[in-house]
Protein backbone atom coordinates (compact mmCIF):
# COMPACT_ATOMS: atom_id res chain seq x y z
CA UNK A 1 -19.92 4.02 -97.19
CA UNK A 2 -18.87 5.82 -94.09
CA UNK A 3 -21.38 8.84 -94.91
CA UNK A 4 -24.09 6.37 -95.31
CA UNK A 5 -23.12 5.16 -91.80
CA UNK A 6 -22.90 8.92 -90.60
CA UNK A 7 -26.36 9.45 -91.57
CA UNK A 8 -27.82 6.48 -90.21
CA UNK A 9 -26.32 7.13 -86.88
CA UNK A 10 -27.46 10.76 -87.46
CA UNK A 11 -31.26 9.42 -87.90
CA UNK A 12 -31.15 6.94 -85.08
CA UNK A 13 -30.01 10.12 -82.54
CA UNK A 14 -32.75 11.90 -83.83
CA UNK A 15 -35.39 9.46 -83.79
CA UNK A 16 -34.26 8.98 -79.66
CA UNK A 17 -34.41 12.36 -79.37
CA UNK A 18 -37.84 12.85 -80.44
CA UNK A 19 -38.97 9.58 -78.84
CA UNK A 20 -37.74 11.31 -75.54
CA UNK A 21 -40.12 14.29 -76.17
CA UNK A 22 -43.10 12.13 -77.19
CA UNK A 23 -42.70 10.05 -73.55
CA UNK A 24 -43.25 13.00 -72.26
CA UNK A 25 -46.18 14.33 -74.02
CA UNK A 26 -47.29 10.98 -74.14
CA UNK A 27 -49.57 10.34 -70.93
CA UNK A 28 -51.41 13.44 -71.54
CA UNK A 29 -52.99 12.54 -74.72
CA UNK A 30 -53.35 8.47 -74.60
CA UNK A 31 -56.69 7.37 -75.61
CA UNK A 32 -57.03 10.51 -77.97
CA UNK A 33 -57.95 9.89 -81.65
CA UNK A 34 -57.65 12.36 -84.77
CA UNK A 35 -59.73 12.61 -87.76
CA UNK A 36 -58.21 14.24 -91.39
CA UNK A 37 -59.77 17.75 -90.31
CA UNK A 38 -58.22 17.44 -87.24
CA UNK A 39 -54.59 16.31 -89.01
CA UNK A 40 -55.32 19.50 -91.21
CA UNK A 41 -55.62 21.83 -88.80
CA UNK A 42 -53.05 21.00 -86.97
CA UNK A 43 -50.48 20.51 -90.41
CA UNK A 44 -51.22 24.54 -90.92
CA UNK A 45 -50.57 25.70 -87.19
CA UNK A 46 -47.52 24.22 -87.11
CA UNK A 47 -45.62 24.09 -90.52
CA UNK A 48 -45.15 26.70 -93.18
CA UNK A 49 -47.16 24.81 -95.67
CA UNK A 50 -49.27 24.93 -98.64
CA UNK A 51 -52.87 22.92 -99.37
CA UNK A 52 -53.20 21.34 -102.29
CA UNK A 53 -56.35 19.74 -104.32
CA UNK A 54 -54.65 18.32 -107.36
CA UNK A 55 -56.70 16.07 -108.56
CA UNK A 56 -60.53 16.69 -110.10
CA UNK A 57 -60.97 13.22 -110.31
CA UNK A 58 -60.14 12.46 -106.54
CA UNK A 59 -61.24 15.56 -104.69
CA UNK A 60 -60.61 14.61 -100.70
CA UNK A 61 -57.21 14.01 -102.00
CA UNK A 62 -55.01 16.59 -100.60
CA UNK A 63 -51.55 17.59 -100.46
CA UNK A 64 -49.44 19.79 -98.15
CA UNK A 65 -46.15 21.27 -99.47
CA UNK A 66 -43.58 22.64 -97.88
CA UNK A 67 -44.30 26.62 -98.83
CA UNK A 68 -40.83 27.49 -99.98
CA UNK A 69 -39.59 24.33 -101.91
CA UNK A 70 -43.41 22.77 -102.72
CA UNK A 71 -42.08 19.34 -102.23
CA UNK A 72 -45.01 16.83 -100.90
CA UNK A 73 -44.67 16.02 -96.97
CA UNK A 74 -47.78 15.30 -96.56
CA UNK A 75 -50.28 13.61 -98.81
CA UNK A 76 -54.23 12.33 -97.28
CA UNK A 77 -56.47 9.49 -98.93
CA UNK A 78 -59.21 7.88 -98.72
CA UNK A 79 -58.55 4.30 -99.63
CA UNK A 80 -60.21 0.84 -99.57
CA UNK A 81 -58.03 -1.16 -96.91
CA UNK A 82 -56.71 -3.62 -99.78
CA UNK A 83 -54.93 -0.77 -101.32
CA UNK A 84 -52.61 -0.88 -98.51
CA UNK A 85 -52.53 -4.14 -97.55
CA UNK A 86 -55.40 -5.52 -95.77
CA UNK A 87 -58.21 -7.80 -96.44
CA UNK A 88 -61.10 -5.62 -96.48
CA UNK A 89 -62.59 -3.01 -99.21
CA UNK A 90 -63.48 -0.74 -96.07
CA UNK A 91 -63.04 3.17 -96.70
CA UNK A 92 -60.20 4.31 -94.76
CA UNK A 93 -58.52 7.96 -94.58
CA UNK A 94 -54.61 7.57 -94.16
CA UNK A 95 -51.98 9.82 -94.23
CA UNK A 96 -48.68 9.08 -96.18
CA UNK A 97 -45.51 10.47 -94.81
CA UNK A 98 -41.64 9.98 -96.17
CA UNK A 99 -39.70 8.29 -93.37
CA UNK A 100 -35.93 7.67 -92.25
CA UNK A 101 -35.23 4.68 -94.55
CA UNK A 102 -34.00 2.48 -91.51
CA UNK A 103 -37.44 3.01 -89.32
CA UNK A 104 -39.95 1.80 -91.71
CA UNK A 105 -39.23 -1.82 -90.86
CA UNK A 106 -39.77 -1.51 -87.28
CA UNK A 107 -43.12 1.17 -88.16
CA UNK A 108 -45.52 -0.94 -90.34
CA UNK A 109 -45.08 -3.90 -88.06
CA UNK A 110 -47.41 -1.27 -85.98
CA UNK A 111 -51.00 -1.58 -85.81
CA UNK A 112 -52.32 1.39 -88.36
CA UNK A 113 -48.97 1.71 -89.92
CA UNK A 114 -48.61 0.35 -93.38
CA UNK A 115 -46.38 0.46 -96.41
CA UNK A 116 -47.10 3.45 -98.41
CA UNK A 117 -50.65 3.86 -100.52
CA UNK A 118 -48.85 4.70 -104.23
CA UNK A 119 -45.77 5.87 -102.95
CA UNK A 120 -42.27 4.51 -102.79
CA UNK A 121 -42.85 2.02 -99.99
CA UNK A 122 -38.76 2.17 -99.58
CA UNK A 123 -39.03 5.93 -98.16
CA UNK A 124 -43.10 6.23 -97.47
CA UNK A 125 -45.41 5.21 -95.05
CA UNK A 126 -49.22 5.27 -94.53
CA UNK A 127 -50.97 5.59 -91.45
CA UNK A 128 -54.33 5.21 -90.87
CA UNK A 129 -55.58 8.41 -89.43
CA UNK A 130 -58.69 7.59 -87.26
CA UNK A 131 -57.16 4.00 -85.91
CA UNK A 132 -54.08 5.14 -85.66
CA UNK A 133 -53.61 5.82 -81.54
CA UNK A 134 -50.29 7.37 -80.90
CA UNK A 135 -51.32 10.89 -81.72
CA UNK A 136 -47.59 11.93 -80.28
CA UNK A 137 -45.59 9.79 -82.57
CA UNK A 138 -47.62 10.69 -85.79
CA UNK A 139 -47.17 14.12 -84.73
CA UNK A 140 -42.89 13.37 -84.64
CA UNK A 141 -43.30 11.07 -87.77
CA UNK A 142 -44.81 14.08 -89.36
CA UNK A 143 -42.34 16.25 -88.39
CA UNK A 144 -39.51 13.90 -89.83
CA UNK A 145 -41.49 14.32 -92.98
CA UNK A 146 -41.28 17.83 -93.04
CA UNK A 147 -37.24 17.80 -92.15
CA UNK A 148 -36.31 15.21 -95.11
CA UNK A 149 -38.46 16.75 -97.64
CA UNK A 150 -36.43 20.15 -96.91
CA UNK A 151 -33.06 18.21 -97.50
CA UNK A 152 -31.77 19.08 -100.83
């Protein structure tokens, strides 16, 4: 019980932390969008990461994996909106990330933010990638992604 409180304080520290960082990068790129190639690119400049095509059936889905564990921390869909939670069969790309446990609540009441597309909506999100506006805070959200899938 007290570890569990430990880490929750832990996450909370870090999520002000970054939240300090993105105010500051913030201004700079409000009113910016990003596409999936865009999300890609960016993915393999800045993590050590592997791109993955599993499926034949589904072939613009992709994985990234952490290179030297190959646990998901990433995964990109295309989706109809229904599929995560909205009333329309529109095509969407989104972008599923694994999230502090305690910040999803506060997340998918965001606009483009959504319980996670066939993941465990407990410890996954989904965010729409072209909607989505905060280009800074998927960028941190990503990054948390990266840190928890490294936890062992």
């Amino acid at each position: 019980m007290q570890m569990t409180k430990i880490n929750t304080l832990k996450a909370k520290l870090e999520w002000e932390l970054c939240l300090k960082v993105y105010m500051k990068n913030h201004l700079e790129n409000k009113g910016k969008m990003m596409n999936r190639n865009d999300l890609i690119k960016y993915l393999q400049q800045e993590y050590i990461c592997d791109v993955d095509y599993p499926w034949d059936k589904y072939p613009d889905y992709i994985i990234i994996r952490r290179r030297y564990n190959q646990k998901w921390f990433v995964g990109i869909f295309t989706v109809k909106g229904y599929q995560v939670g909205l009333e329309t069969n529109e095509l969407m790309d989104v972008v599923n990330l694994k999230c502090e446990i305690d910040l999803i609540p506060n997340l998918i009441h965001e606009k483009g933010i959504y319980p996670a597309y066939h993941m465990n909506k407990r410890h996954w999100i989904s965010v729409d990638i072209e909607r989505y506006e905060d280009i800074e805070k998927l960028k941190m959200i990503v990054d948390m992604s990266y840190r928890l899938v490294g936890k062992r």
